[in-house]
PDB file of N, CA and C in Angstrom:
ATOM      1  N   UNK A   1      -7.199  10.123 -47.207  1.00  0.00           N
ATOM      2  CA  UNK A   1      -7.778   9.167 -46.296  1.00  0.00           C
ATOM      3  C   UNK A   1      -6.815   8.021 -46.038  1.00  0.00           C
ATOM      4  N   UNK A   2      -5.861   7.550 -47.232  1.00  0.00           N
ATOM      5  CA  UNK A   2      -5.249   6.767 -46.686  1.00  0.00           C
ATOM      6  C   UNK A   2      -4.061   6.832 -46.284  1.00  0.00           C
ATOM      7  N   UNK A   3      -3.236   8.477 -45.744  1.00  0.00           N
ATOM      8  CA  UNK A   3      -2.493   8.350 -45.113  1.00  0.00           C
ATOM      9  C   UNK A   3      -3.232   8.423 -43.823  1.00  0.00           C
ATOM     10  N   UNK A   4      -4.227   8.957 -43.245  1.00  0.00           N
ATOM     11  CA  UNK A   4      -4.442   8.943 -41.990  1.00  0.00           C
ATOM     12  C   UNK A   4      -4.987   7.676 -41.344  1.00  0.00           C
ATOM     13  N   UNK A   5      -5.421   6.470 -42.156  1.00  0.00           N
ATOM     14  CA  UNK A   5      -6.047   5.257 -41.791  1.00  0.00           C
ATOM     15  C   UNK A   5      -4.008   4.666 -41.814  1.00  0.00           C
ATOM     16  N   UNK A   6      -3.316   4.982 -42.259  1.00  0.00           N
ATOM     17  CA  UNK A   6      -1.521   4.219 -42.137  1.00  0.00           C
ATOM     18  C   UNK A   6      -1.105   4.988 -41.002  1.00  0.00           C
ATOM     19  N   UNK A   7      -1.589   6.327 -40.569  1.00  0.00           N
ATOM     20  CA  UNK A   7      -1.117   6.976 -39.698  1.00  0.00           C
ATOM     21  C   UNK A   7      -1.595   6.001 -37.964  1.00  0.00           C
ATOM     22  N   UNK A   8      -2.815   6.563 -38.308  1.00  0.00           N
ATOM     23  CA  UNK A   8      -4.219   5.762 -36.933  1.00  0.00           C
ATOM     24  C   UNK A   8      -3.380   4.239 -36.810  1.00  0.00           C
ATOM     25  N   UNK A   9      -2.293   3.574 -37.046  1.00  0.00           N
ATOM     26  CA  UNK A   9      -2.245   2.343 -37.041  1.00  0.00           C
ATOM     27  C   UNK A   9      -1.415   2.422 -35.938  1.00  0.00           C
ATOM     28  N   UNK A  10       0.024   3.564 -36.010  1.00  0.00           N
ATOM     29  CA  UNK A  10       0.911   3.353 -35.366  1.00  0.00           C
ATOM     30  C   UNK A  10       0.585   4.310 -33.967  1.00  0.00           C
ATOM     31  N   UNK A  11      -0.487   5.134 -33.718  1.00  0.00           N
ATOM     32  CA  UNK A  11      -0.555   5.772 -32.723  1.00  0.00           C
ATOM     33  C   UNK A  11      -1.218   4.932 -31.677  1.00  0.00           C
ATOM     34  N   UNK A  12      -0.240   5.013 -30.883  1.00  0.00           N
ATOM     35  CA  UNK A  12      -0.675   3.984 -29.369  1.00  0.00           C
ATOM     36  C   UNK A  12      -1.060   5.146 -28.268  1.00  0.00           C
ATOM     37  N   UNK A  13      -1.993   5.084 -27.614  1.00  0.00           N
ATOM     38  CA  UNK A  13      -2.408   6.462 -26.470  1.00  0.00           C
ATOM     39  C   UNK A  13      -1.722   5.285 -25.156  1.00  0.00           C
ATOM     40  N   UNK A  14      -1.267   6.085 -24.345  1.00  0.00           N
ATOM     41  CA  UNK A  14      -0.217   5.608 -23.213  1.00  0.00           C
ATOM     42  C   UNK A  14      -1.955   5.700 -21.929  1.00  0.00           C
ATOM     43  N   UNK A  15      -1.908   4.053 -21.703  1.00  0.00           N
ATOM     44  CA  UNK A  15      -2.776   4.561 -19.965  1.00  0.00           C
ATOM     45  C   UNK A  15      -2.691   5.475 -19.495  1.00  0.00           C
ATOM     46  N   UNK A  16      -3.531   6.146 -18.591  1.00  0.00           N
ATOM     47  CA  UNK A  16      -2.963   6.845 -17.540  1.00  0.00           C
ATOM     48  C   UNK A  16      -2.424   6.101 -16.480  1.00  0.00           C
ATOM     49  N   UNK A  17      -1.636   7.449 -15.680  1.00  0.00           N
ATOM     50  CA  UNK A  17      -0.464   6.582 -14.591  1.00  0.00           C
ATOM     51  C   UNK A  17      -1.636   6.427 -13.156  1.00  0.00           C
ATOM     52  N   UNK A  18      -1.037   5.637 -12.219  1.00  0.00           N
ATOM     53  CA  UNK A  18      -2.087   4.892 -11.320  1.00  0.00           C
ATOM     54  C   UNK A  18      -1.700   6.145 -10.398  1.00  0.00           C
ATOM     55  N   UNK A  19      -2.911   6.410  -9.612  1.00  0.00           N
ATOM     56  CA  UNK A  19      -2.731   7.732  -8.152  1.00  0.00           C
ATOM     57  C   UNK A  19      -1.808   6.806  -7.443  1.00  0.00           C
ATOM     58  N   UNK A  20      -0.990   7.382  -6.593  1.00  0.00           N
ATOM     59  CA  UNK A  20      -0.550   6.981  -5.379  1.00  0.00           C
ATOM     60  C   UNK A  20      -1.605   6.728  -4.513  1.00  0.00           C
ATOM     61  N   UNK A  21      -1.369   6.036  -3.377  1.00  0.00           N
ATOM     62  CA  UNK A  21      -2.451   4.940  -2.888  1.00  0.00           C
ATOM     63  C   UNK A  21      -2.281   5.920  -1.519  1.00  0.00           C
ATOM     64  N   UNK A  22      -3.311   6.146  -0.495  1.00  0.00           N
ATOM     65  CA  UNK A  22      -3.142   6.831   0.868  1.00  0.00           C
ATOM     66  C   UNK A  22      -3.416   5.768   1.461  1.00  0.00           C
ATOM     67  N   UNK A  23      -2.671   6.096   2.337  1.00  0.00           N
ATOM     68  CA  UNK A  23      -2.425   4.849   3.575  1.00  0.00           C
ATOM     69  C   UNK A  23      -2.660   5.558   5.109  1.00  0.00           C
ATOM     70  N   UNK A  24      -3.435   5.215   5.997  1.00  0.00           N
ATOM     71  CA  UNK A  24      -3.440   5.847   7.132  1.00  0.00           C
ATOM     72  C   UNK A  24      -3.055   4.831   8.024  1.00  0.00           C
ATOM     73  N   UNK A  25      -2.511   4.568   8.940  1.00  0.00           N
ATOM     74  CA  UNK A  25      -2.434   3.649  10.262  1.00  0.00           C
ATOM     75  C   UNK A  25      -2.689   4.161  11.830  1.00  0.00           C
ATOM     76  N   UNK A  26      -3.214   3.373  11.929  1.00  0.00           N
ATOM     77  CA  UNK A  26      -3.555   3.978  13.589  1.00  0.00           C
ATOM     78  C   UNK A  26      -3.401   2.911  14.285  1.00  0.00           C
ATOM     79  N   UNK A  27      -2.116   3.333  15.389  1.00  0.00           N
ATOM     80  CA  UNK A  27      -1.353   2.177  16.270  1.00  0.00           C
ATOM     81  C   UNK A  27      -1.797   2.410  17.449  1.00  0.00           C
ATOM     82  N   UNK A  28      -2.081   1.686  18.230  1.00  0.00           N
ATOM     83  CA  UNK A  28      -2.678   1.609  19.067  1.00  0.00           C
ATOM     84  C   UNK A  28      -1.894   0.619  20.427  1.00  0.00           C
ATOM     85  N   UNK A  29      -0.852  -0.270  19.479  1.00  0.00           N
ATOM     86  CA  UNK A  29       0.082  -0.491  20.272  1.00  0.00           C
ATOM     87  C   UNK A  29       0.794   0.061  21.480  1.00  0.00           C
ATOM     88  N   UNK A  30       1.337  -0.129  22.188  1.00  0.00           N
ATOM     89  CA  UNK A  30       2.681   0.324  23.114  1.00  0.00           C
ATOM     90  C   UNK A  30       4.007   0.744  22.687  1.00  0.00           C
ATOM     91  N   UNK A  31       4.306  -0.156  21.490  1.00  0.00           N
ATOM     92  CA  UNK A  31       5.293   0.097  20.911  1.00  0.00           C
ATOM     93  C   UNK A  31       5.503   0.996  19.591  1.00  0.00           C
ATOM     94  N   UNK A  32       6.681   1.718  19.257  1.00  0.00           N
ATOM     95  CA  UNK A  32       6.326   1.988  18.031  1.00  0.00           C
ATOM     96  C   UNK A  32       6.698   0.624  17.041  1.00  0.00           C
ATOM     97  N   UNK A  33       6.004   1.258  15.531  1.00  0.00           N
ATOM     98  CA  UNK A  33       5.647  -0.032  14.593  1.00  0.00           C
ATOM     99  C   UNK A  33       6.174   0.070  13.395  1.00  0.00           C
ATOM    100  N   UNK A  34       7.655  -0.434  12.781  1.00  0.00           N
ATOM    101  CA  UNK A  34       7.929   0.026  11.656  1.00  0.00           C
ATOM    102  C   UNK A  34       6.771  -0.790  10.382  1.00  0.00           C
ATOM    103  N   UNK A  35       6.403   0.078   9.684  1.00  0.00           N
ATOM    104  CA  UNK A  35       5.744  -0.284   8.257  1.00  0.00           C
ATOM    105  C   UNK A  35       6.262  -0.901   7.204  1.00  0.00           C
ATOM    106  N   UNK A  36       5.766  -2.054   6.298  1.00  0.00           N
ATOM    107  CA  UNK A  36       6.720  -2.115   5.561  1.00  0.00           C
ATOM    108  C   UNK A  36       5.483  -2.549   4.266  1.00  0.00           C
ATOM    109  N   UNK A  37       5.639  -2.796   3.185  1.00  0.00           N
ATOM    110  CA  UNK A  37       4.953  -3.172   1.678  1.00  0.00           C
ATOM    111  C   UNK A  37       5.580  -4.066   1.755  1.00  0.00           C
ATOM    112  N   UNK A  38       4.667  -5.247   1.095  1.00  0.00           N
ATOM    113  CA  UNK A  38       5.234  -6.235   0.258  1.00  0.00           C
ATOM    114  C   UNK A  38       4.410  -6.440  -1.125  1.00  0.00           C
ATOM    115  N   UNK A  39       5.440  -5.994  -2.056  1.00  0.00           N
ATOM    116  CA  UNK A  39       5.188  -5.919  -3.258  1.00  0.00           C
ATOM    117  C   UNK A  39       5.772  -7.295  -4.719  1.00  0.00           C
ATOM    118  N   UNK A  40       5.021  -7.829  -5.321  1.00  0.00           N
ATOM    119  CA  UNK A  40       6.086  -8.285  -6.122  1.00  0.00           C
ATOM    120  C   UNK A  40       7.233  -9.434  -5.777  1.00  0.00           C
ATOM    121  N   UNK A  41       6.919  -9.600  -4.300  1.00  0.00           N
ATOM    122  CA  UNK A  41       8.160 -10.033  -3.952  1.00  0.00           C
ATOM    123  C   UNK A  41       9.001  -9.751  -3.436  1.00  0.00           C
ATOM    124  N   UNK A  42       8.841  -8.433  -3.028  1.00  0.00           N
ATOM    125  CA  UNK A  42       9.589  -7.581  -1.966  1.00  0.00           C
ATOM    126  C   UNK A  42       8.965  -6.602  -1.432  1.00  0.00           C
ATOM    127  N   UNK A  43      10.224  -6.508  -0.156  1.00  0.00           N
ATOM    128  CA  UNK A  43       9.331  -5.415   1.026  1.00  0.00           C
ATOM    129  C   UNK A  43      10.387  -4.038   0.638  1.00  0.00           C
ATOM    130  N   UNK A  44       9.147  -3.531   1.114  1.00  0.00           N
ATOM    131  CA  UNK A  44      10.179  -1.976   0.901  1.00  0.00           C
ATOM    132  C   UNK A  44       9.038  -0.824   1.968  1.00  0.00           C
ATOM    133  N   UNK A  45      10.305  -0.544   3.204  1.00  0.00           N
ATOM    134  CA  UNK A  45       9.891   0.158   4.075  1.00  0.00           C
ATOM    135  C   UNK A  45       8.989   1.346   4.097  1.00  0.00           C
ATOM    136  N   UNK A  46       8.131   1.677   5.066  1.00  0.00           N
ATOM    137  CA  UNK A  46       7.044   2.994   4.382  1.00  0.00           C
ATOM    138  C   UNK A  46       7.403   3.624   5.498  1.00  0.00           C
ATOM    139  N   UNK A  47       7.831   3.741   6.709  1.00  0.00           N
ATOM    140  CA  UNK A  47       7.997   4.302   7.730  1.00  0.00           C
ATOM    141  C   UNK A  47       7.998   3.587   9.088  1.00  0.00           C
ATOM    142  N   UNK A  48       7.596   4.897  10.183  1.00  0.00           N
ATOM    143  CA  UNK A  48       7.569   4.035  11.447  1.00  0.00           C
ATOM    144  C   UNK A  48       6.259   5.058  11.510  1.00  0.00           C
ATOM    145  N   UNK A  49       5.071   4.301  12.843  1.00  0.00           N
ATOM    146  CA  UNK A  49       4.363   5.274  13.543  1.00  0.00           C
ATOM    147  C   UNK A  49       4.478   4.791  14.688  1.00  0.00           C
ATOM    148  N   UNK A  50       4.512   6.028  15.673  1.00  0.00           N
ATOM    149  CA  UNK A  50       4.609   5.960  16.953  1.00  0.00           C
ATOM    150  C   UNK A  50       3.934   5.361  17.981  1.00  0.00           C
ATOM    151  N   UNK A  51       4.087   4.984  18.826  1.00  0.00           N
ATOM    152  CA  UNK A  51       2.904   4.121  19.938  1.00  0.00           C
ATOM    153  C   UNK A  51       1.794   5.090  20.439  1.00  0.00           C
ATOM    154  N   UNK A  52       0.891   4.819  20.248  1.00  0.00           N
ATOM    155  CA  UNK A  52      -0.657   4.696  20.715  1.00  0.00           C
ATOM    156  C   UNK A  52      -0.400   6.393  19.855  1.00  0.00           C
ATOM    157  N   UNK A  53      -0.245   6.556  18.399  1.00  0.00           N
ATOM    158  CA  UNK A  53      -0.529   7.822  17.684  1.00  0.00           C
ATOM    159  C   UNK A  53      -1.127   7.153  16.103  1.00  0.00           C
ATOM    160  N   UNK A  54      -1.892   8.265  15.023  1.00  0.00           N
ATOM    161  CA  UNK A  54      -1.534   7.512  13.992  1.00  0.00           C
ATOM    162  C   UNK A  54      -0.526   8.475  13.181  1.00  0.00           C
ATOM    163  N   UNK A  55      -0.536   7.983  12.004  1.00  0.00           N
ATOM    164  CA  UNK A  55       0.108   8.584  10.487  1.00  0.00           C
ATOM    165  C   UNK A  55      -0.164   8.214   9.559  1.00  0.00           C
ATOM    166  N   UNK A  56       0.102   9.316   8.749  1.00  0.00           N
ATOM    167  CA  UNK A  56      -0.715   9.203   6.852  1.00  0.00           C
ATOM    168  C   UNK A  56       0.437   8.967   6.225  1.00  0.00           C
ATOM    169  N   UNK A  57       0.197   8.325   5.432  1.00  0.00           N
ATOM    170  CA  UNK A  57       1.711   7.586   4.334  1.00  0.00           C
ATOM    171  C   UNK A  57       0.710   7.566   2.731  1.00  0.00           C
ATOM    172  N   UNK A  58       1.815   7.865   1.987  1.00  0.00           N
ATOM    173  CA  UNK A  58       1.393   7.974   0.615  1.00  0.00           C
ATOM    174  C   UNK A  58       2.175   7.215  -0.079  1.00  0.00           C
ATOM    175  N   UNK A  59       1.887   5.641  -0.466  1.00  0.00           N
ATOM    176  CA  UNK A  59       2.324   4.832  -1.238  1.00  0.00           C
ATOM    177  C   UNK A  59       2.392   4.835  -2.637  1.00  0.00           C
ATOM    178  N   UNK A  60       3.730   5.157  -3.070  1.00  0.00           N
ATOM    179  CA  UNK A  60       3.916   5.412  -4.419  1.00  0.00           C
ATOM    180  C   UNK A  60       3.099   4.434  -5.516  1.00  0.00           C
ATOM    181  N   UNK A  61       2.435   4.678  -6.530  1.00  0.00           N
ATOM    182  CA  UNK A  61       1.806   3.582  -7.501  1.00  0.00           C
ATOM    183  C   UNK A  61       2.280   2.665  -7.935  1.00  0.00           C
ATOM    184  N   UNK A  62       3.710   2.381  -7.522  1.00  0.00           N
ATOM    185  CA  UNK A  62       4.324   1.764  -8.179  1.00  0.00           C
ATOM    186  C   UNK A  62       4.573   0.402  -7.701  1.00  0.00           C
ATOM    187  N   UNK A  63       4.803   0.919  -6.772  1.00  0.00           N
ATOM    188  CA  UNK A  63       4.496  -1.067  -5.367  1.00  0.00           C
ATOM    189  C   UNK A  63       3.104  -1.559  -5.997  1.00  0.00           C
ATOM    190  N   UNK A  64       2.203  -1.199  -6.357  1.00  0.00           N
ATOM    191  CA  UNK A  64       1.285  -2.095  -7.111  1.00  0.00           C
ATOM    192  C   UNK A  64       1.449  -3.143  -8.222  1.00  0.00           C
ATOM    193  N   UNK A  65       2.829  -2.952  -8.934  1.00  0.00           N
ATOM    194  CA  UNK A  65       2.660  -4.200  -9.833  1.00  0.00           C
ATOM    195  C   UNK A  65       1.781  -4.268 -10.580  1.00  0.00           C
ATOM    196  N   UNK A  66       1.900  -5.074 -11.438  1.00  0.00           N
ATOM    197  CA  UNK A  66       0.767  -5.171 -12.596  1.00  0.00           C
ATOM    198  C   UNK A  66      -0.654  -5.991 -11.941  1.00  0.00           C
ATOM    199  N   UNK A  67      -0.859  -6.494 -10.983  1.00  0.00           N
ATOM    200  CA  UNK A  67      -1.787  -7.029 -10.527  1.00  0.00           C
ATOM    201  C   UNK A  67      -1.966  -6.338  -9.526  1.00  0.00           C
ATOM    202  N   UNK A  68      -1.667  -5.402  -9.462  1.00  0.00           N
ATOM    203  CA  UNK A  68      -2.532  -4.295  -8.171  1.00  0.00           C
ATOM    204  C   UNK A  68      -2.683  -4.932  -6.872  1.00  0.00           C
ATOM    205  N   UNK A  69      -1.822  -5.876  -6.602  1.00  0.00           N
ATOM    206  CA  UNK A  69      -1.563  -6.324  -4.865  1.00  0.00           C
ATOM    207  C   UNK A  69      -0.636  -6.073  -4.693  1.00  0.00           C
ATOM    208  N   UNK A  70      -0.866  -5.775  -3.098  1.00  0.00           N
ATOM    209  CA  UNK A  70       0.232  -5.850  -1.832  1.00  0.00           C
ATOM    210  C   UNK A  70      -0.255  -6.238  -0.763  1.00  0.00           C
ATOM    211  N   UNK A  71       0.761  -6.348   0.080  1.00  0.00           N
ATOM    212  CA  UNK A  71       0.153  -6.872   1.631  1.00  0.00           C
ATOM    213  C   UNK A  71       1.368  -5.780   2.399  1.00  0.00           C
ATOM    214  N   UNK A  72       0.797  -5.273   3.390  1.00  0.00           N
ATOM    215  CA  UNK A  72       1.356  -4.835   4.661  1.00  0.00           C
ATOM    216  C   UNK A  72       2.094  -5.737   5.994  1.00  0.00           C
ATOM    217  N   UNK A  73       3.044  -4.906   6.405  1.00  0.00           N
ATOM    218  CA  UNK A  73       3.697  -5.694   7.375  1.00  0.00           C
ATOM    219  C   UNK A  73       4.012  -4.645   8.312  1.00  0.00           C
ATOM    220  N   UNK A  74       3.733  -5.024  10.040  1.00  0.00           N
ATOM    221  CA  UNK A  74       4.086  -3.556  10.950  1.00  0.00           C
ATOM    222  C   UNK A  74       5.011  -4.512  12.062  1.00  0.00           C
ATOM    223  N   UNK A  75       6.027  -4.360  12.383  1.00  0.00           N
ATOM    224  CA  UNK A  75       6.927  -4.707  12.707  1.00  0.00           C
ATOM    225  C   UNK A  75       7.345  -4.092  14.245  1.00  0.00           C
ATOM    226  N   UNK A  76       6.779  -4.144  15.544  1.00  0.00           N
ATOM    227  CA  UNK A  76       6.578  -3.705  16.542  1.00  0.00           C
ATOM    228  C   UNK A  76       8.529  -3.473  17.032  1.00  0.00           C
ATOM    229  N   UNK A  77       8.664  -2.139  16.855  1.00  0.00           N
ATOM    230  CA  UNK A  77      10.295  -2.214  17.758  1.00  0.00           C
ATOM    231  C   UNK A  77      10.637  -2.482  19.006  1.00  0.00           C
ATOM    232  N   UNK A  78      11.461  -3.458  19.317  1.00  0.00           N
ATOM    233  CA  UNK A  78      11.674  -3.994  20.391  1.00  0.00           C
ATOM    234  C   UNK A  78      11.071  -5.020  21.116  1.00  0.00           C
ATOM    235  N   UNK A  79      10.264  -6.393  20.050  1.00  0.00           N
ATOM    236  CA  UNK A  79      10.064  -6.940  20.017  1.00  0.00           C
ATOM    237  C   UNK A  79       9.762  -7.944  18.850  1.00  0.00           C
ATOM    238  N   UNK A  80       9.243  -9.340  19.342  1.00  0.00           N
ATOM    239  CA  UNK A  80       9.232 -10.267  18.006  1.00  0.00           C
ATOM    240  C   UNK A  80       7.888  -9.716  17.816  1.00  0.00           C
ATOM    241  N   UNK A  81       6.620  -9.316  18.118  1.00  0.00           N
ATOM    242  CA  UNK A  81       5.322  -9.260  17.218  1.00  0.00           C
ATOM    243  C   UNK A  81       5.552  -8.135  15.848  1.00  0.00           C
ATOM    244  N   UNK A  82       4.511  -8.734  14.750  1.00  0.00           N
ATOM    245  CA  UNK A  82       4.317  -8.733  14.066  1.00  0.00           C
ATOM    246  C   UNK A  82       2.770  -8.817  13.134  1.00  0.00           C
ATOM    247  N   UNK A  83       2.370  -7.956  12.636  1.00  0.00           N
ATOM    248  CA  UNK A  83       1.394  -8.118  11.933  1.00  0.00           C
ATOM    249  C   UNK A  83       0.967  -7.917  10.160  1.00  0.00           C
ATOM    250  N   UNK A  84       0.689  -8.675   9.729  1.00  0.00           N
ATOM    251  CA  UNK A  84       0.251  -8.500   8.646  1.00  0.00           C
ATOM    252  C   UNK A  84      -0.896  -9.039   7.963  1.00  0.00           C
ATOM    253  N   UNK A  85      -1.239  -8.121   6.760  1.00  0.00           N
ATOM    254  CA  UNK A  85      -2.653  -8.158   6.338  1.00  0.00           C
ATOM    255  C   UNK A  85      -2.692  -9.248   5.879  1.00  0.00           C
ATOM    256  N   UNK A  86      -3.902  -9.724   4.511  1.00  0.00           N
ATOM    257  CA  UNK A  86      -3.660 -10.533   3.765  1.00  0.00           C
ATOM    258  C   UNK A  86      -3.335 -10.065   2.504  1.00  0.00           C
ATOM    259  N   UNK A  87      -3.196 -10.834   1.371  1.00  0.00           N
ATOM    260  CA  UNK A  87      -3.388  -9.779   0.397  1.00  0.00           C
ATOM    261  C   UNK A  87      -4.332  -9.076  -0.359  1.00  0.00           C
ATOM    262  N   UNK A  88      -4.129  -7.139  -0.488  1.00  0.00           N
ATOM    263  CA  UNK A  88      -4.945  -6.395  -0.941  1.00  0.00           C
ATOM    264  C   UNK A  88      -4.703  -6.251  -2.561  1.00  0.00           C
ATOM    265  N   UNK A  89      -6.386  -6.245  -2.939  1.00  0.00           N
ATOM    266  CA  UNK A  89      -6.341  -5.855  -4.290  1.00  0.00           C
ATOM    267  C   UNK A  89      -6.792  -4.347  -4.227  1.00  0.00           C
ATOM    268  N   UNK A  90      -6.019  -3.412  -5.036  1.00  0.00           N
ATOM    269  CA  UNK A  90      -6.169  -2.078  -4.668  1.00  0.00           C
ATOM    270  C   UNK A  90      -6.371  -1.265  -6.126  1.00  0.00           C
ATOM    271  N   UNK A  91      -7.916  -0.714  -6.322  1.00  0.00           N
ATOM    272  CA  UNK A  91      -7.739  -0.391  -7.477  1.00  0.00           C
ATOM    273  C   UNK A  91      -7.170   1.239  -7.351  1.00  0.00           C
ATOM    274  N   UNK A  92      -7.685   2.065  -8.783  1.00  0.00           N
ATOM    275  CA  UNK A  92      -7.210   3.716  -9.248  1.00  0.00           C
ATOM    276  C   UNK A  92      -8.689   4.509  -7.671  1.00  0.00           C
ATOM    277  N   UNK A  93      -8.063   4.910  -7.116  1.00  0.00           N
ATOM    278  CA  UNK A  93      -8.775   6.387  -6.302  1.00  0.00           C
ATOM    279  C   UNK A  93      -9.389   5.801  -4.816  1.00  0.00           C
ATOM    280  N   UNK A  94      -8.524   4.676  -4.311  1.00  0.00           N
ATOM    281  CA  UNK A  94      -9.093   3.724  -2.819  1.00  0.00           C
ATOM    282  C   UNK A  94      -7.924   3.553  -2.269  1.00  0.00           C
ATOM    283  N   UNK A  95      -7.927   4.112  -1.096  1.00  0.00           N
ATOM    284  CA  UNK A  95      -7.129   4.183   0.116  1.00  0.00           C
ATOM    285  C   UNK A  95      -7.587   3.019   0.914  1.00  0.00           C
ATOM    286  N   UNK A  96      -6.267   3.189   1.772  1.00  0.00           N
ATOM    287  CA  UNK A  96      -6.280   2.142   2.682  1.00  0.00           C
ATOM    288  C   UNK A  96      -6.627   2.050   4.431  1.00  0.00           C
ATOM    289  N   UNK A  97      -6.988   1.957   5.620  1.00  0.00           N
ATOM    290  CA  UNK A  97      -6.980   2.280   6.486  1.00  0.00           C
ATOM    291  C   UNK A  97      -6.525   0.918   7.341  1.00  0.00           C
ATOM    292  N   UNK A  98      -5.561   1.119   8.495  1.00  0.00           N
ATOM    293  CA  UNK A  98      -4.780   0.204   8.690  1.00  0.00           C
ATOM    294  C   UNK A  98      -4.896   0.169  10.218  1.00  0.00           C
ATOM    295  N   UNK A  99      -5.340  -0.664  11.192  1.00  0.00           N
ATOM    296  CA  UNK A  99      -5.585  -0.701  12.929  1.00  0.00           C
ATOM    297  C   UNK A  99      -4.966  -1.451  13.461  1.00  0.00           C
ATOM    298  N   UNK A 100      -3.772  -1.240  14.111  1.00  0.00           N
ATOM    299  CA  UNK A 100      -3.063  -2.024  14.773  1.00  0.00           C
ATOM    300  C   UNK A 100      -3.055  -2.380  16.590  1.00  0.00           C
ATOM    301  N   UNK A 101      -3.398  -3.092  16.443  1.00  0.00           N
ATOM    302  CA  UNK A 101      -4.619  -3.020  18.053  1.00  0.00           C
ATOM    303  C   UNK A 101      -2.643  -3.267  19.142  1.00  0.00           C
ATOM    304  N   UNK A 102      -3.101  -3.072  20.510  1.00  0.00           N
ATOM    305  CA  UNK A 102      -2.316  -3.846  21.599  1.00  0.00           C
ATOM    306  C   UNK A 102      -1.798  -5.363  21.174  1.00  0.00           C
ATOM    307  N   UNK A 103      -2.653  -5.691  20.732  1.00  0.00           N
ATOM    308  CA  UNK A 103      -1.931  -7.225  20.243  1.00  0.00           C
ATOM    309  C   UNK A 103      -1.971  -7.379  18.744  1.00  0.00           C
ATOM    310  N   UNK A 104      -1.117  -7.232  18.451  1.00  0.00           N
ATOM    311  CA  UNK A 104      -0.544  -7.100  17.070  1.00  0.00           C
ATOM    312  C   UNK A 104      -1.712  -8.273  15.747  1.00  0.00           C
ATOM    313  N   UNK A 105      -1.693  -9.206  16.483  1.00  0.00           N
ATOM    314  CA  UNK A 105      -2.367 -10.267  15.581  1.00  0.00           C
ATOM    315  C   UNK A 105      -3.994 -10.085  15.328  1.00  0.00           C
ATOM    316  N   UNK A 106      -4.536  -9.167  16.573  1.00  0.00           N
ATOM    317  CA  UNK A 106      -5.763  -8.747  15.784  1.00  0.00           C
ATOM    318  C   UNK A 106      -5.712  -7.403  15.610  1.00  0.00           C
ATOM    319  N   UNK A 107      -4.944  -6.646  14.819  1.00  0.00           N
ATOM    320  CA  UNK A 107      -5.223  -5.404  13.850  1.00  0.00           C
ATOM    321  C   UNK A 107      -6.050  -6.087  12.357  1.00  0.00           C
ATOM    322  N   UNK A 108      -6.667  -4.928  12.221  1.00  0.00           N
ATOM    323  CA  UNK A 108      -7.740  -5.330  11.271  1.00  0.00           C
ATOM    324  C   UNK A 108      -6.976  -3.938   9.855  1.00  0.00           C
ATOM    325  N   UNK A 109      -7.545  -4.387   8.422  1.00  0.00           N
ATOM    326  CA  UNK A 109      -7.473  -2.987   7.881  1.00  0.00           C
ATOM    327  C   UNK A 109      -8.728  -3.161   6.750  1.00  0.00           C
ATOM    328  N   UNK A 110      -8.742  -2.191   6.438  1.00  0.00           N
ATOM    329  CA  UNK A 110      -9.957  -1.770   5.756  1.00  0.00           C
ATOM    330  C   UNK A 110      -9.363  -1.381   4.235  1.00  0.00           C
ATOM    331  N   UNK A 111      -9.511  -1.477   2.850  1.00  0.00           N
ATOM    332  CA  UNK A 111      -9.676  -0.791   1.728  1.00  0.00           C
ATOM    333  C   UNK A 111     -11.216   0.271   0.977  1.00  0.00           C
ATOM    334  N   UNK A 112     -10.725   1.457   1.184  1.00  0.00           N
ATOM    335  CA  UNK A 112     -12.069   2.043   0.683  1.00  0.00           C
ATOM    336  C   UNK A 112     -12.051   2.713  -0.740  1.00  0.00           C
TER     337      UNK A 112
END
């Protein structure tokens, strides 16, 4: 008994690792819209989607940080607009859905 109560001391069970996060956007813009994360303190690109199409993006778990925020940024090509969310708290198994209207400043997004 008392090697397994000296044993039970040092065994640490590892979390499980966080899902990757689904991301959908639907642009609705004119332009196409590069994507970007801001994580931590930095952005790090997710793609482009095309004008008035959407696309599914699968955000690695790892842009979450230990406090499970980010904020989005869509970056209209060939022009200055710009939109971004506020910041999302994103827990384990909730996607994101992302609407980027004609005028960039009212796209709305949703966490489900």
């Amino acid at each position: 008994m008392a090697v397994m109560l000296a044993c039970g001391g040092r065994y640490h069970s590892k979390p499980a690792p966080l899902p990757d996060i689904p991301l959908k956007v639907t642009n609705r813009n004119w332009l196409d819209v590069t994507v970007y994360v801001l994580h931590d303190g930095q952005r790090t690109r997710i793609g482009t989607v095309t004008a008035s199409s959407a696309q599914d993006f699968v955000l690695p778990a790892r842009l979450l940080g230990q406090l499970h925020e980010l904020a989005l940024i869509g970056e209209a090509i060939g022009s200055n607009d710009v939109a971004r969310t506020e910041t999302l708290t994103i827990q384990p198994g909730q996607y994101i859905e992302w609407t980027l209207e004609t005028d960039l400043r009212r796209s709305s997004v949703g966490v489900y």
